[in-house]
PDB file of N, CA and C in Angstrom:
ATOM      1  N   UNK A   1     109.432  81.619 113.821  1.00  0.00           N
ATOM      2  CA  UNK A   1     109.750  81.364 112.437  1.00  0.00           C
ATOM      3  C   UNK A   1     108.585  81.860 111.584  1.00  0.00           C
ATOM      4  N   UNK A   2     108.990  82.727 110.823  1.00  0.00           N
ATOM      5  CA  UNK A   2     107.709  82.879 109.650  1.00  0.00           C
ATOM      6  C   UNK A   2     108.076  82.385 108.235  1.00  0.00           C
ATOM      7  N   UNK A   3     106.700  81.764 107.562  1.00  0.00           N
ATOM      8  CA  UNK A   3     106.907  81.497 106.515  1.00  0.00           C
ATOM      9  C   UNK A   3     106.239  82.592 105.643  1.00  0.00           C
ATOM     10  N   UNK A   4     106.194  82.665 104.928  1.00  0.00           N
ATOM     11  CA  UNK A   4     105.556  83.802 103.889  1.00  0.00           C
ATOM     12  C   UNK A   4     105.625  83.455 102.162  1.00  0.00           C
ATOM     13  N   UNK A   5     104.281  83.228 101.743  1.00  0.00           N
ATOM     14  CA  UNK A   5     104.110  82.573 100.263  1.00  0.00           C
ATOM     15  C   UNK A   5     105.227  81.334  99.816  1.00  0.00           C
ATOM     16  N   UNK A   6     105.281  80.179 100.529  1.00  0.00           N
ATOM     17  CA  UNK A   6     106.375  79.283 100.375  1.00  0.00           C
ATOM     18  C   UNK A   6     104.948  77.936  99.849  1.00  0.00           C
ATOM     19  N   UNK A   7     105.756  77.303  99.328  1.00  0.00           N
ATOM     20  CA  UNK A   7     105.089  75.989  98.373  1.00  0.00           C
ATOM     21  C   UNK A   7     106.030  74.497  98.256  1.00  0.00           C
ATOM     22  N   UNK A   8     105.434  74.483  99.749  1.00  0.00           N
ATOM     23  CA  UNK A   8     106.704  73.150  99.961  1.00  0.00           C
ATOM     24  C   UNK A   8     105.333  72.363 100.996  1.00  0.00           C
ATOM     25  N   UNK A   9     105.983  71.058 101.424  1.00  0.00           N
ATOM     26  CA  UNK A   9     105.612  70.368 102.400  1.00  0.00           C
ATOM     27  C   UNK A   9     105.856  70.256 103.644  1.00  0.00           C
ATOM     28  N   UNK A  10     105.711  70.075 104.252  1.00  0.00           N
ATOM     29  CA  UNK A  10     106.195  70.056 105.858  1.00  0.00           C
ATOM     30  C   UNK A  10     106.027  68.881 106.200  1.00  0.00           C
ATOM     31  N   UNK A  11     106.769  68.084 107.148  1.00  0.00           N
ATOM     32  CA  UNK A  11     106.567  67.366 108.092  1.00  0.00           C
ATOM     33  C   UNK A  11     107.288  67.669 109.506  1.00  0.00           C
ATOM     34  N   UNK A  12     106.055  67.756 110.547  1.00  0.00           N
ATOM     35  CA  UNK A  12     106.486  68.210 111.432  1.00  0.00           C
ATOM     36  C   UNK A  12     106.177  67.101 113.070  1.00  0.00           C
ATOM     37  N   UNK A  13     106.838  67.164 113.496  1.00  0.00           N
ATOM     38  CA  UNK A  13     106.953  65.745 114.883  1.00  0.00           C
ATOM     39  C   UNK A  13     107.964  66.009 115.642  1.00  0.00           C
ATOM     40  N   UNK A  14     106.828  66.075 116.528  1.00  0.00           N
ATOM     41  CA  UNK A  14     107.296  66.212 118.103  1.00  0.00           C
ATOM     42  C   UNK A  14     107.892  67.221 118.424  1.00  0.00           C
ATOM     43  N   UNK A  15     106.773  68.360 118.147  1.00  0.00           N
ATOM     44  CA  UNK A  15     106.777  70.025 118.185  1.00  0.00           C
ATOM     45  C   UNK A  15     105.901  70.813 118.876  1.00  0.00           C
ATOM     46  N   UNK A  16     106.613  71.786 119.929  1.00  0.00           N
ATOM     47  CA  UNK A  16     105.316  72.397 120.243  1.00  0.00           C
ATOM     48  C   UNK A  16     105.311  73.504 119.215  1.00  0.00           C
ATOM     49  N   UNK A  17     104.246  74.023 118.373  1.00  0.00           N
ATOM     50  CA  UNK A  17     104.146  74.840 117.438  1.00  0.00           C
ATOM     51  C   UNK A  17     102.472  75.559 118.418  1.00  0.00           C
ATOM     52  N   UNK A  18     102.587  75.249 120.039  1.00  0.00           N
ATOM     53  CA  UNK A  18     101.303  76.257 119.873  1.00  0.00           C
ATOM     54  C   UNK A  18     101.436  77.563 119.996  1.00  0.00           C
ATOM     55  N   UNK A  19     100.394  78.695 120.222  1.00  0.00           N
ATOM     56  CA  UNK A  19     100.021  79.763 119.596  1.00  0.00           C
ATOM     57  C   UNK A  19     100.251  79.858 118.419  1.00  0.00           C
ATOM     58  N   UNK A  20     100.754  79.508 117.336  1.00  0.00           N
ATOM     59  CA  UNK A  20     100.566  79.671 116.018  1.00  0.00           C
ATOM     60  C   UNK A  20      99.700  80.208 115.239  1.00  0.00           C
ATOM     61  N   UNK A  21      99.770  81.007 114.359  1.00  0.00           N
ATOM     62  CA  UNK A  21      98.727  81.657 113.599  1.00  0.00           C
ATOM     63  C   UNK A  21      99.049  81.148 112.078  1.00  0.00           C
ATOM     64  N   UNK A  22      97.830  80.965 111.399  1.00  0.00           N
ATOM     65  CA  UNK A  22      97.696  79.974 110.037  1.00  0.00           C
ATOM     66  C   UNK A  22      96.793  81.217 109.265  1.00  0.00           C
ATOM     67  N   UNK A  23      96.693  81.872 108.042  1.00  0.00           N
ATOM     68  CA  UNK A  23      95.803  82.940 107.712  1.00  0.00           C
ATOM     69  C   UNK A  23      96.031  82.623 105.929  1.00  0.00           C
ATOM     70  N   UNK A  24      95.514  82.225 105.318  1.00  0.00           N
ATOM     71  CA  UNK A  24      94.952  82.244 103.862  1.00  0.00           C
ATOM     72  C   UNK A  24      96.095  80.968 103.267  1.00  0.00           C
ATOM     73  N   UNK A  25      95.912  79.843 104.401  1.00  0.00           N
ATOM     74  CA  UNK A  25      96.916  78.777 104.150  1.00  0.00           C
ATOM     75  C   UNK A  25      96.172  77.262 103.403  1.00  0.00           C
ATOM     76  N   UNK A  26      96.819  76.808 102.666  1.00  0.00           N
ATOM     77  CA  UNK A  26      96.063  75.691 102.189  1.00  0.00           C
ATOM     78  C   UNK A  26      96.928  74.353 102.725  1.00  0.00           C
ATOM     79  N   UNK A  27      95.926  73.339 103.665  1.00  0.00           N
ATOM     80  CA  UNK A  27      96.469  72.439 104.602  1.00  0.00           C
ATOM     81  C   UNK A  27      95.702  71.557 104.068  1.00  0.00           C
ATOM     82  N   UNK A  28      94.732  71.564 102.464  1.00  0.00           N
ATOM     83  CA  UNK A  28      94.284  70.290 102.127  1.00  0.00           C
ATOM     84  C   UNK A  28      95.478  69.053 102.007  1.00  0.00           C
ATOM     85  N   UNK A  29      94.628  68.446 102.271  1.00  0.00           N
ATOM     86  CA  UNK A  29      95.140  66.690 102.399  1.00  0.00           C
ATOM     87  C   UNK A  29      96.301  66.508 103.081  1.00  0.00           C
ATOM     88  N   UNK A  30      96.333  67.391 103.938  1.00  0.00           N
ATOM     89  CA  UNK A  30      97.247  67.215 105.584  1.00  0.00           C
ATOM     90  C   UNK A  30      96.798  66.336 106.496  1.00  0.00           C
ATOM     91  N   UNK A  31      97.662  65.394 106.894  1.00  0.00           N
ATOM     92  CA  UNK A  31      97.264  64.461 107.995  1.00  0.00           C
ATOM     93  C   UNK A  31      97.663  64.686 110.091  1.00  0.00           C
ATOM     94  N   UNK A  32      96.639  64.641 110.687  1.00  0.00           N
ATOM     95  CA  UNK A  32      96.998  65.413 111.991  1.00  0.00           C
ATOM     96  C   UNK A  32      96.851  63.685 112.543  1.00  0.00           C
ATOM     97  N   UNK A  33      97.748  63.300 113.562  1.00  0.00           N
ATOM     98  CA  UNK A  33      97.562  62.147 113.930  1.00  0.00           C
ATOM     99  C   UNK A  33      98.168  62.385 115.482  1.00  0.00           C
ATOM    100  N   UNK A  34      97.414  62.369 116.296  1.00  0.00           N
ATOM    101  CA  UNK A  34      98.092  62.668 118.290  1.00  0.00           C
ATOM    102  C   UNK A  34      98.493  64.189 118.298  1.00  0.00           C
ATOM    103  N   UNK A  35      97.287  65.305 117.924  1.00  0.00           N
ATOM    104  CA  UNK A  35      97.587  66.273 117.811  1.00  0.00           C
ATOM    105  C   UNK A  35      96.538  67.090 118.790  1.00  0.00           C
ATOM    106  N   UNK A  36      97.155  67.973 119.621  1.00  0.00           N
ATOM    107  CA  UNK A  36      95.935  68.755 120.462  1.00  0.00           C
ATOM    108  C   UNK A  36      95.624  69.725 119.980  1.00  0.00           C
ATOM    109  N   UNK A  37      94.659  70.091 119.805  1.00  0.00           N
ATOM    110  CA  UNK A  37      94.199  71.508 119.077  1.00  0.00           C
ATOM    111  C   UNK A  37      92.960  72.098 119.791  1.00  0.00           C
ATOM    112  N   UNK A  38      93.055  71.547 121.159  1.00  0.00           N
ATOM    113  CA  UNK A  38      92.191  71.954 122.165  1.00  0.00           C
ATOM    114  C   UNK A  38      92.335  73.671 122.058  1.00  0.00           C
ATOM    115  N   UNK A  39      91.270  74.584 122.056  1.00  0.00           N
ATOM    116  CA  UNK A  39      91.190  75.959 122.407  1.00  0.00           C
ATOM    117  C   UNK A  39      91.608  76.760 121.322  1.00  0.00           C
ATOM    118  N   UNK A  40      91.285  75.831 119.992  1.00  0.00           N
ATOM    119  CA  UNK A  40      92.035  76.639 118.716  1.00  0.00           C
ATOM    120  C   UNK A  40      90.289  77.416 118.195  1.00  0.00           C
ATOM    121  N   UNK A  41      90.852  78.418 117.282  1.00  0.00           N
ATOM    122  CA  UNK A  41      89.651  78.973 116.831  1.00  0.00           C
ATOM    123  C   UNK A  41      90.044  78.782 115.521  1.00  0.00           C
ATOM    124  N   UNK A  42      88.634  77.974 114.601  1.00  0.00           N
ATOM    125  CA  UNK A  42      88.355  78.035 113.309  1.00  0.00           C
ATOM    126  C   UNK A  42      87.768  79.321 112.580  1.00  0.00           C
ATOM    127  N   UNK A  43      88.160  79.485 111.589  1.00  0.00           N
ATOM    128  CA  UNK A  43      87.119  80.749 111.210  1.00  0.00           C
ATOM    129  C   UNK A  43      87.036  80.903 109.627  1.00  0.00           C
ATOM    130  N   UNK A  44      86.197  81.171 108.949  1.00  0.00           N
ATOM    131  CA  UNK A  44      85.715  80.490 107.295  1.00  0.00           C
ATOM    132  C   UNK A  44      86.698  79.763 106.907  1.00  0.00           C
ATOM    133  N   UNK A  45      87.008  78.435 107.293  1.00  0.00           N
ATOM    134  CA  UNK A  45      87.416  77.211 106.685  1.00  0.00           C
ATOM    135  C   UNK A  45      86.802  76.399 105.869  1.00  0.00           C
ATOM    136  N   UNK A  46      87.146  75.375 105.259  1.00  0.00           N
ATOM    137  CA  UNK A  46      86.733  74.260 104.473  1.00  0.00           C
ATOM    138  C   UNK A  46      86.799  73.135 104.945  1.00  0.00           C
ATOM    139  N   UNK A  47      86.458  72.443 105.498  1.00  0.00           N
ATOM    140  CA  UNK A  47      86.994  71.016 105.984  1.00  0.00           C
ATOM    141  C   UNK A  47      85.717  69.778 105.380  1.00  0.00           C
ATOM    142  N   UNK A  48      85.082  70.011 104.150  1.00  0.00           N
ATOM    143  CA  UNK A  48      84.708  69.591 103.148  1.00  0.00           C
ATOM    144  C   UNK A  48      85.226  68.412 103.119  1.00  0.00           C
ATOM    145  N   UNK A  49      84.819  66.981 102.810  1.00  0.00           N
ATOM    146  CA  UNK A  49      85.594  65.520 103.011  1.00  0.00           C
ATOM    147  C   UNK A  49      86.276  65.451 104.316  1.00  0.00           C
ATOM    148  N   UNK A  50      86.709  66.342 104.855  1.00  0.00           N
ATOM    149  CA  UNK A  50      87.230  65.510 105.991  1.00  0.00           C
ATOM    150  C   UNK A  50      86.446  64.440 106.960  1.00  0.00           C
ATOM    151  N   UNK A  51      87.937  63.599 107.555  1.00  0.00           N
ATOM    152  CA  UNK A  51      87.358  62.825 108.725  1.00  0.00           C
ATOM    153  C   UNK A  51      87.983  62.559 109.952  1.00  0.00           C
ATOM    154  N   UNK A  52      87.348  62.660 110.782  1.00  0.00           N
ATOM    155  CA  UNK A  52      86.895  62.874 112.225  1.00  0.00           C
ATOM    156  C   UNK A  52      87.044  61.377 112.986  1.00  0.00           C
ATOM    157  N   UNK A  53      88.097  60.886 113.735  1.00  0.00           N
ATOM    158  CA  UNK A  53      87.889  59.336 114.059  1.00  0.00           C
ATOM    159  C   UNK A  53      88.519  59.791 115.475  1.00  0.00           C
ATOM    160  N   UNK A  54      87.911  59.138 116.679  1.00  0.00           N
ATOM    161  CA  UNK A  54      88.171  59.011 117.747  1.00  0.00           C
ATOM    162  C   UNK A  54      88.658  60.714 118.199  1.00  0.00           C
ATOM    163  N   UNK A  55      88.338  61.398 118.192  1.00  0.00           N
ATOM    164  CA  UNK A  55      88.261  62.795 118.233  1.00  0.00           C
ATOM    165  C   UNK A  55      87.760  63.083 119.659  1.00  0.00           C
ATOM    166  N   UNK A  56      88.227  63.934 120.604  1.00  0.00           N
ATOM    167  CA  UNK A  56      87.089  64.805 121.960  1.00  0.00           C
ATOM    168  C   UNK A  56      86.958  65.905 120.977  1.00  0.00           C
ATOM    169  N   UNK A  57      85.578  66.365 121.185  1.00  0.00           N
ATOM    170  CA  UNK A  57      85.298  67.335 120.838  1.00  0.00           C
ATOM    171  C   UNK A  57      84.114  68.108 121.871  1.00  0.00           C
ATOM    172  N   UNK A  58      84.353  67.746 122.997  1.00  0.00           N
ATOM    173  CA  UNK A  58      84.210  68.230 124.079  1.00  0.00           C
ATOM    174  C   UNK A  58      83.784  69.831 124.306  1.00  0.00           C
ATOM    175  N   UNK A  59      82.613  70.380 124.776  1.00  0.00           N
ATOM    176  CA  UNK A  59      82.694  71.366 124.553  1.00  0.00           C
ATOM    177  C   UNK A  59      82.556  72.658 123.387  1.00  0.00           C
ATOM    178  N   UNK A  60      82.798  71.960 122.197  1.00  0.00           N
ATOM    179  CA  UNK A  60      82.736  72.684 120.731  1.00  0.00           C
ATOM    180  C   UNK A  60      81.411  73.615 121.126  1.00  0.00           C
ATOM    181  N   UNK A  61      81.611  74.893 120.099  1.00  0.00           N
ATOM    182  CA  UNK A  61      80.602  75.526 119.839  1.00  0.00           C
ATOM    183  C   UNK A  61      80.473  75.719 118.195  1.00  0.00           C
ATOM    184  N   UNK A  62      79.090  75.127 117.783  1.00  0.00           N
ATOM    185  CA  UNK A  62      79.469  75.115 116.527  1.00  0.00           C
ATOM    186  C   UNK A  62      77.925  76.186 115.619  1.00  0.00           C
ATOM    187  N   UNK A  63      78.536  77.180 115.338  1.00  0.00           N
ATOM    188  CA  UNK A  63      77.354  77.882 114.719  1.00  0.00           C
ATOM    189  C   UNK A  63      77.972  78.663 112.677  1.00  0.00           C
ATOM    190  N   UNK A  64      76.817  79.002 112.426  1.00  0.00           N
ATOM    191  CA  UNK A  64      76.822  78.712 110.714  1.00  0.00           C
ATOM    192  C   UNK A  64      77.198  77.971 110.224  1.00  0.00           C
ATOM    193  N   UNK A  65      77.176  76.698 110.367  1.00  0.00           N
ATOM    194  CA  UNK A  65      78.229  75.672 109.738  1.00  0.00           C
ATOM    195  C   UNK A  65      77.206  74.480 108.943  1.00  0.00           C
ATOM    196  N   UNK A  66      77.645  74.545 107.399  1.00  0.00           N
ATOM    197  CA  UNK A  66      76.656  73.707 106.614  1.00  0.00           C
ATOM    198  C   UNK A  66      77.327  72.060 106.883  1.00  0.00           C
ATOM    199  N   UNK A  67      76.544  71.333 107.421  1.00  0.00           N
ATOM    200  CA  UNK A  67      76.533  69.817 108.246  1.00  0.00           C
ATOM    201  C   UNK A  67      76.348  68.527 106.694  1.00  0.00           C
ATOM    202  N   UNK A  68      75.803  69.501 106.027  1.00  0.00           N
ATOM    203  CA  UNK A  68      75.258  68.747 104.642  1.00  0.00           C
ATOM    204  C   UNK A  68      76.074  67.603 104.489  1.00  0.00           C
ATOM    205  N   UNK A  69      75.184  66.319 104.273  1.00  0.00           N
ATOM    206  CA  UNK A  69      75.750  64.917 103.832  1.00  0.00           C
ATOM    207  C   UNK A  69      76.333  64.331 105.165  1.00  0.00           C
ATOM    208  N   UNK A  70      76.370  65.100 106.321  1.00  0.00           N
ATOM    209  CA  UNK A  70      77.535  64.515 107.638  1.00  0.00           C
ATOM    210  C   UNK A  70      76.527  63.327 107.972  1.00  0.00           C
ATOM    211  N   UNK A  71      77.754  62.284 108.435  1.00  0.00           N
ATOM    212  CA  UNK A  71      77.897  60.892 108.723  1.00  0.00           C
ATOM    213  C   UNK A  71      78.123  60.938 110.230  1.00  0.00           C
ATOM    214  N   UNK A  72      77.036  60.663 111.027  1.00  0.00           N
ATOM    215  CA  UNK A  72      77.857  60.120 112.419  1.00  0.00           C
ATOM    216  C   UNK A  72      77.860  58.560 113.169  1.00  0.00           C
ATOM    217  N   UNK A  73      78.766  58.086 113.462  1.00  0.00           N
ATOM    218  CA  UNK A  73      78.278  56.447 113.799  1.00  0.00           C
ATOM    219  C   UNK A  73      78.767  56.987 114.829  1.00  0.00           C
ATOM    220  N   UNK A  74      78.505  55.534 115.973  1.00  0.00           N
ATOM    221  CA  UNK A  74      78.733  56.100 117.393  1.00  0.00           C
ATOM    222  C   UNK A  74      79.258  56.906 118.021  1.00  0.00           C
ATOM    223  N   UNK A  75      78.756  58.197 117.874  1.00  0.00           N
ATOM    224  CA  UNK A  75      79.092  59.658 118.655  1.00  0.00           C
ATOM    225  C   UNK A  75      78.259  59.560 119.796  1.00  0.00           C
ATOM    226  N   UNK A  76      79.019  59.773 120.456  1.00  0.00           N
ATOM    227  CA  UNK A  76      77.838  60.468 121.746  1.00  0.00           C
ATOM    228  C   UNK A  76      77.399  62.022 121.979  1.00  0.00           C
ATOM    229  N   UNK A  77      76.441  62.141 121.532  1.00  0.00           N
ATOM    230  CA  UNK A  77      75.937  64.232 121.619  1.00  0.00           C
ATOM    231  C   UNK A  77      75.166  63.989 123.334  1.00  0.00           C
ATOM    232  N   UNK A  78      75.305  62.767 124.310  1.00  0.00           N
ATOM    233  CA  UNK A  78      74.913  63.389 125.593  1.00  0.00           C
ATOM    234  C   UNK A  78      75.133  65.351 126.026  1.00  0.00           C
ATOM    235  N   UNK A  79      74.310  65.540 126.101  1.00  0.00           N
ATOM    236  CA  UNK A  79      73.925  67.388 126.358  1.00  0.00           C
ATOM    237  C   UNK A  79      74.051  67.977 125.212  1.00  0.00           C
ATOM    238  N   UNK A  80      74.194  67.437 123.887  1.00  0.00           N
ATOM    239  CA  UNK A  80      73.829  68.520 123.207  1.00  0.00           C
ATOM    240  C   UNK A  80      72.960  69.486 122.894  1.00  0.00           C
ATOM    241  N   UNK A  81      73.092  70.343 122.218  1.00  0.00           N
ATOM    242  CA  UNK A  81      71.895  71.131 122.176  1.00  0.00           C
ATOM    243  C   UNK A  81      71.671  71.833 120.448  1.00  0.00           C
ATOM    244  N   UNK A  82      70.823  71.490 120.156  1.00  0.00           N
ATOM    245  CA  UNK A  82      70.407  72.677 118.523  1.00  0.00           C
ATOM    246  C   UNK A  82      69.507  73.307 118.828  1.00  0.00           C
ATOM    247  N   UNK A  83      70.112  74.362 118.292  1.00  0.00           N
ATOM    248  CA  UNK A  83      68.934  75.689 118.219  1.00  0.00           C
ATOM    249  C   UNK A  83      68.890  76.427 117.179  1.00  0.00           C
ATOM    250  N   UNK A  84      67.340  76.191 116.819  1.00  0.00           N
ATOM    251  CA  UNK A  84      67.257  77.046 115.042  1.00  0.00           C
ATOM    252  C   UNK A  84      68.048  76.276 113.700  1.00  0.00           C
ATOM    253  N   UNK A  85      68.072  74.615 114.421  1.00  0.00           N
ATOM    254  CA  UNK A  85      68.572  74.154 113.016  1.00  0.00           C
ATOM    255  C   UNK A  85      67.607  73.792 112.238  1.00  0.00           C
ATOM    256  N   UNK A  86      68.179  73.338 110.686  1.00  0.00           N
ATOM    257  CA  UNK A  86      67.434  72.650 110.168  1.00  0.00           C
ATOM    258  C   UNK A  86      67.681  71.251 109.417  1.00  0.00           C
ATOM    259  N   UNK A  87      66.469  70.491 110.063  1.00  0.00           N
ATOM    260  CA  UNK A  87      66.712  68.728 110.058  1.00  0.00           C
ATOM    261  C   UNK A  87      65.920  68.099 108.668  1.00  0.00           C
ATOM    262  N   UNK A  88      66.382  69.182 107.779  1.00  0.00           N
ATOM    263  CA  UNK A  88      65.309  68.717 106.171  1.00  0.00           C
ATOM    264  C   UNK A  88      66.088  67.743 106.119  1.00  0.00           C
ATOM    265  N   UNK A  89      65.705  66.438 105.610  1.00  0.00           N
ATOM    266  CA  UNK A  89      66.330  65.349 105.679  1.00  0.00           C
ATOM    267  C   UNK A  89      66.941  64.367 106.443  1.00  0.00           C
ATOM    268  N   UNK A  90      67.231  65.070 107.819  1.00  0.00           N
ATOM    269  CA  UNK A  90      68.074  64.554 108.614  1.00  0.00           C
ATOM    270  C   UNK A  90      67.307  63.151 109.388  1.00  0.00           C
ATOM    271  N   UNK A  91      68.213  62.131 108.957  1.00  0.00           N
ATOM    272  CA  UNK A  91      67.520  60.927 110.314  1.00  0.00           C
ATOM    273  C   UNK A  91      68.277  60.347 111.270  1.00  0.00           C
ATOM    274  N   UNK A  92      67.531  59.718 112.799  1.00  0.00           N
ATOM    275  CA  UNK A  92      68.423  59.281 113.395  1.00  0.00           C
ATOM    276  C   UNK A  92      67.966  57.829 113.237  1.00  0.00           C
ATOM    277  N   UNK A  93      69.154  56.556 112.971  1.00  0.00           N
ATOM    278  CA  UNK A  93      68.653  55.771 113.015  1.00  0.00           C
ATOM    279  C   UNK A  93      67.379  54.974 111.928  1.00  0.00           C
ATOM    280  N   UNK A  94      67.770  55.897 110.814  1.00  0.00           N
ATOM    281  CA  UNK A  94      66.785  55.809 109.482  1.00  0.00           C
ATOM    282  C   UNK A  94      65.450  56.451 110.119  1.00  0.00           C
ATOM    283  N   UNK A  95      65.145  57.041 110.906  1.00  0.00           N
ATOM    284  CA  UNK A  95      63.824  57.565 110.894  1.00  0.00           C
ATOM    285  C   UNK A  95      64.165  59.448 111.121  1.00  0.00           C
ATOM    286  N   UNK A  96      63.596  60.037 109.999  1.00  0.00           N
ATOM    287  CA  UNK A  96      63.655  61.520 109.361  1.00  0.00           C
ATOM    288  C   UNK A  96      63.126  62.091 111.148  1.00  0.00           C
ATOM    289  N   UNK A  97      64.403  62.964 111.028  1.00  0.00           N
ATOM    290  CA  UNK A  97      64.090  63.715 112.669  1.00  0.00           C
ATOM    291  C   UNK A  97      62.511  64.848 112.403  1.00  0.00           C
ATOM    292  N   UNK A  98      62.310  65.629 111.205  1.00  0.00           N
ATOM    293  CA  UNK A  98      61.076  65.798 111.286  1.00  0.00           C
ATOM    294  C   UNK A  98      59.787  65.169 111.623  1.00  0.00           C
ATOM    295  N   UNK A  99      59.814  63.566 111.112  1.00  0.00           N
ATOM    296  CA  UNK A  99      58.900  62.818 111.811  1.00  0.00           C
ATOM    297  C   UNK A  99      58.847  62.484 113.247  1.00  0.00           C
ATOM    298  N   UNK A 100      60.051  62.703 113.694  1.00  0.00           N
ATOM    299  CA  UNK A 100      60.207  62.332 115.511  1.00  0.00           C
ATOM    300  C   UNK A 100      59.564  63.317 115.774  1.00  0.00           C
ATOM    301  N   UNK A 101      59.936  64.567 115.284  1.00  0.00           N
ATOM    302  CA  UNK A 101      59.594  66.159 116.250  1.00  0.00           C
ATOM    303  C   UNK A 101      57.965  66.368 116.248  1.00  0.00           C
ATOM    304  N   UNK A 102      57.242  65.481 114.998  1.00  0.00           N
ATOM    305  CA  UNK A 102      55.827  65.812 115.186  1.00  0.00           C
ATOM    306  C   UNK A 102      55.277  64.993 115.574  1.00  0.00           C
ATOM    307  N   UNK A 103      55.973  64.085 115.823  1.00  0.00           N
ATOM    308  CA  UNK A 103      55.521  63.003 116.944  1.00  0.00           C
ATOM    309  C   UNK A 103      55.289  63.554 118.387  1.00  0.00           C
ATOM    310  N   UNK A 104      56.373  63.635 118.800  1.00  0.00           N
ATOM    311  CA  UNK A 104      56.841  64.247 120.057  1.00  0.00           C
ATOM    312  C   UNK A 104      55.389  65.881 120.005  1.00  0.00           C
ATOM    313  N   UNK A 105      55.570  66.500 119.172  1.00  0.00           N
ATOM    314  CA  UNK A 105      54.479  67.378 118.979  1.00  0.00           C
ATOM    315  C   UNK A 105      52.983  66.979 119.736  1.00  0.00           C
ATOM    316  N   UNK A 106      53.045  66.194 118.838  1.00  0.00           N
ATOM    317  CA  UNK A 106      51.708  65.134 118.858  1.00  0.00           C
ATOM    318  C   UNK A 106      51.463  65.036 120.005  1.00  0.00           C
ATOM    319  N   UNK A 107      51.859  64.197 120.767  1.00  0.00           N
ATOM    320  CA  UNK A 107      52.232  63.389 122.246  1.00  0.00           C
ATOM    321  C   UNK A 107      52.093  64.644 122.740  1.00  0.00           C
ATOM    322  N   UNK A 108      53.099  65.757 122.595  1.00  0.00           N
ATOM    323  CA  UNK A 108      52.420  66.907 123.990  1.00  0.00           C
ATOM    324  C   UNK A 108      51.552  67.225 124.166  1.00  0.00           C
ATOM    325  N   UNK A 109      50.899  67.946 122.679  1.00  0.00           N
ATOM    326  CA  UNK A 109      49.359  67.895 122.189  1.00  0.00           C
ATOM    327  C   UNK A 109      48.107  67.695 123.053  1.00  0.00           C
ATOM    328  N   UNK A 110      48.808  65.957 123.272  1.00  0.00           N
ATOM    329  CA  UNK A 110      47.337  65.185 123.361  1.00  0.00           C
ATOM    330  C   UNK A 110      47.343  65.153 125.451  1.00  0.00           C
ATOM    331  N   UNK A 111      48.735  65.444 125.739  1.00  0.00           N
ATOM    332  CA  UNK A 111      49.009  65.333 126.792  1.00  0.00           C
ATOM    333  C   UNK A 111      48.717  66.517 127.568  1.00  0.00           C
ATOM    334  N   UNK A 112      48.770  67.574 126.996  1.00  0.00           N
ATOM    335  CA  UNK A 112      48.048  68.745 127.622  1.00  0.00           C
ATOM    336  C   UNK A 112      46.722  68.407 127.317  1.00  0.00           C
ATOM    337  N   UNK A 113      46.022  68.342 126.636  1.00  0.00           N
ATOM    338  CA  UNK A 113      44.414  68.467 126.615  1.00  0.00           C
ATOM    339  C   UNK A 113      44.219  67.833 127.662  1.00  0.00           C
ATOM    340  N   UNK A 114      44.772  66.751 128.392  1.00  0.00           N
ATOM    341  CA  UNK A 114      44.350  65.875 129.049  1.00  0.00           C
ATOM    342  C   UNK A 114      44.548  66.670 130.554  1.00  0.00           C
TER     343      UNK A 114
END
């Protein structure tokens, strides 16, 4: 089925709609609720306000992506990894991750001289 420049709503349940292709579509304030979207590729989106509740996100690879203002309560990042970010502001636990890292600095520091 193709749609092409249409300005309606959808509701859609209990569909397989995968491989699907979505290209200069506006899905603000769409609600996804028991939806797999395992192995989908994002690419210059907006997802600005959105939210994220009980989510796998297993695996993600997430690069250029402005994080600004993000909220996480109990996530688990077991193995994550950053590389080349930047934590201006960022805290875990109210303490600014720049102060951890020159801590941790510190501590190697003093631990090699030794």
């Amino acid at each position: 089925m193709k749609l092409h420049e249409q300005h309606q709503r959808l509701e859609v349940t209990v569909c397989d709609v995968s491989g699907s292709h979505f290209d200069d579509v506006n899905l603000s304030g769409s609600r996804f609720h028991d939806v797999n979207l395992s192995g989908c590729t994002y690419e210059d989106i907006n997802l600005s306000g959105s939210t994220f509740s009980n989510a796998n996100m297993t695996g993600w690879k997430v690069e250029d992506v402005n994080f600004a203002g993000l909220s996480m309560k109990s996530a688990s990042l077991r193995g994550a990894s950053f590389t080349k970010c930047n934590f201006d502001g960022a805290t875990i636990d109210g303490i600014a991750v720049s102060d951890l890292l020159a801590c941790w600095d510190k501590n190697r520091a003093t631990e090699a001289a030794h």
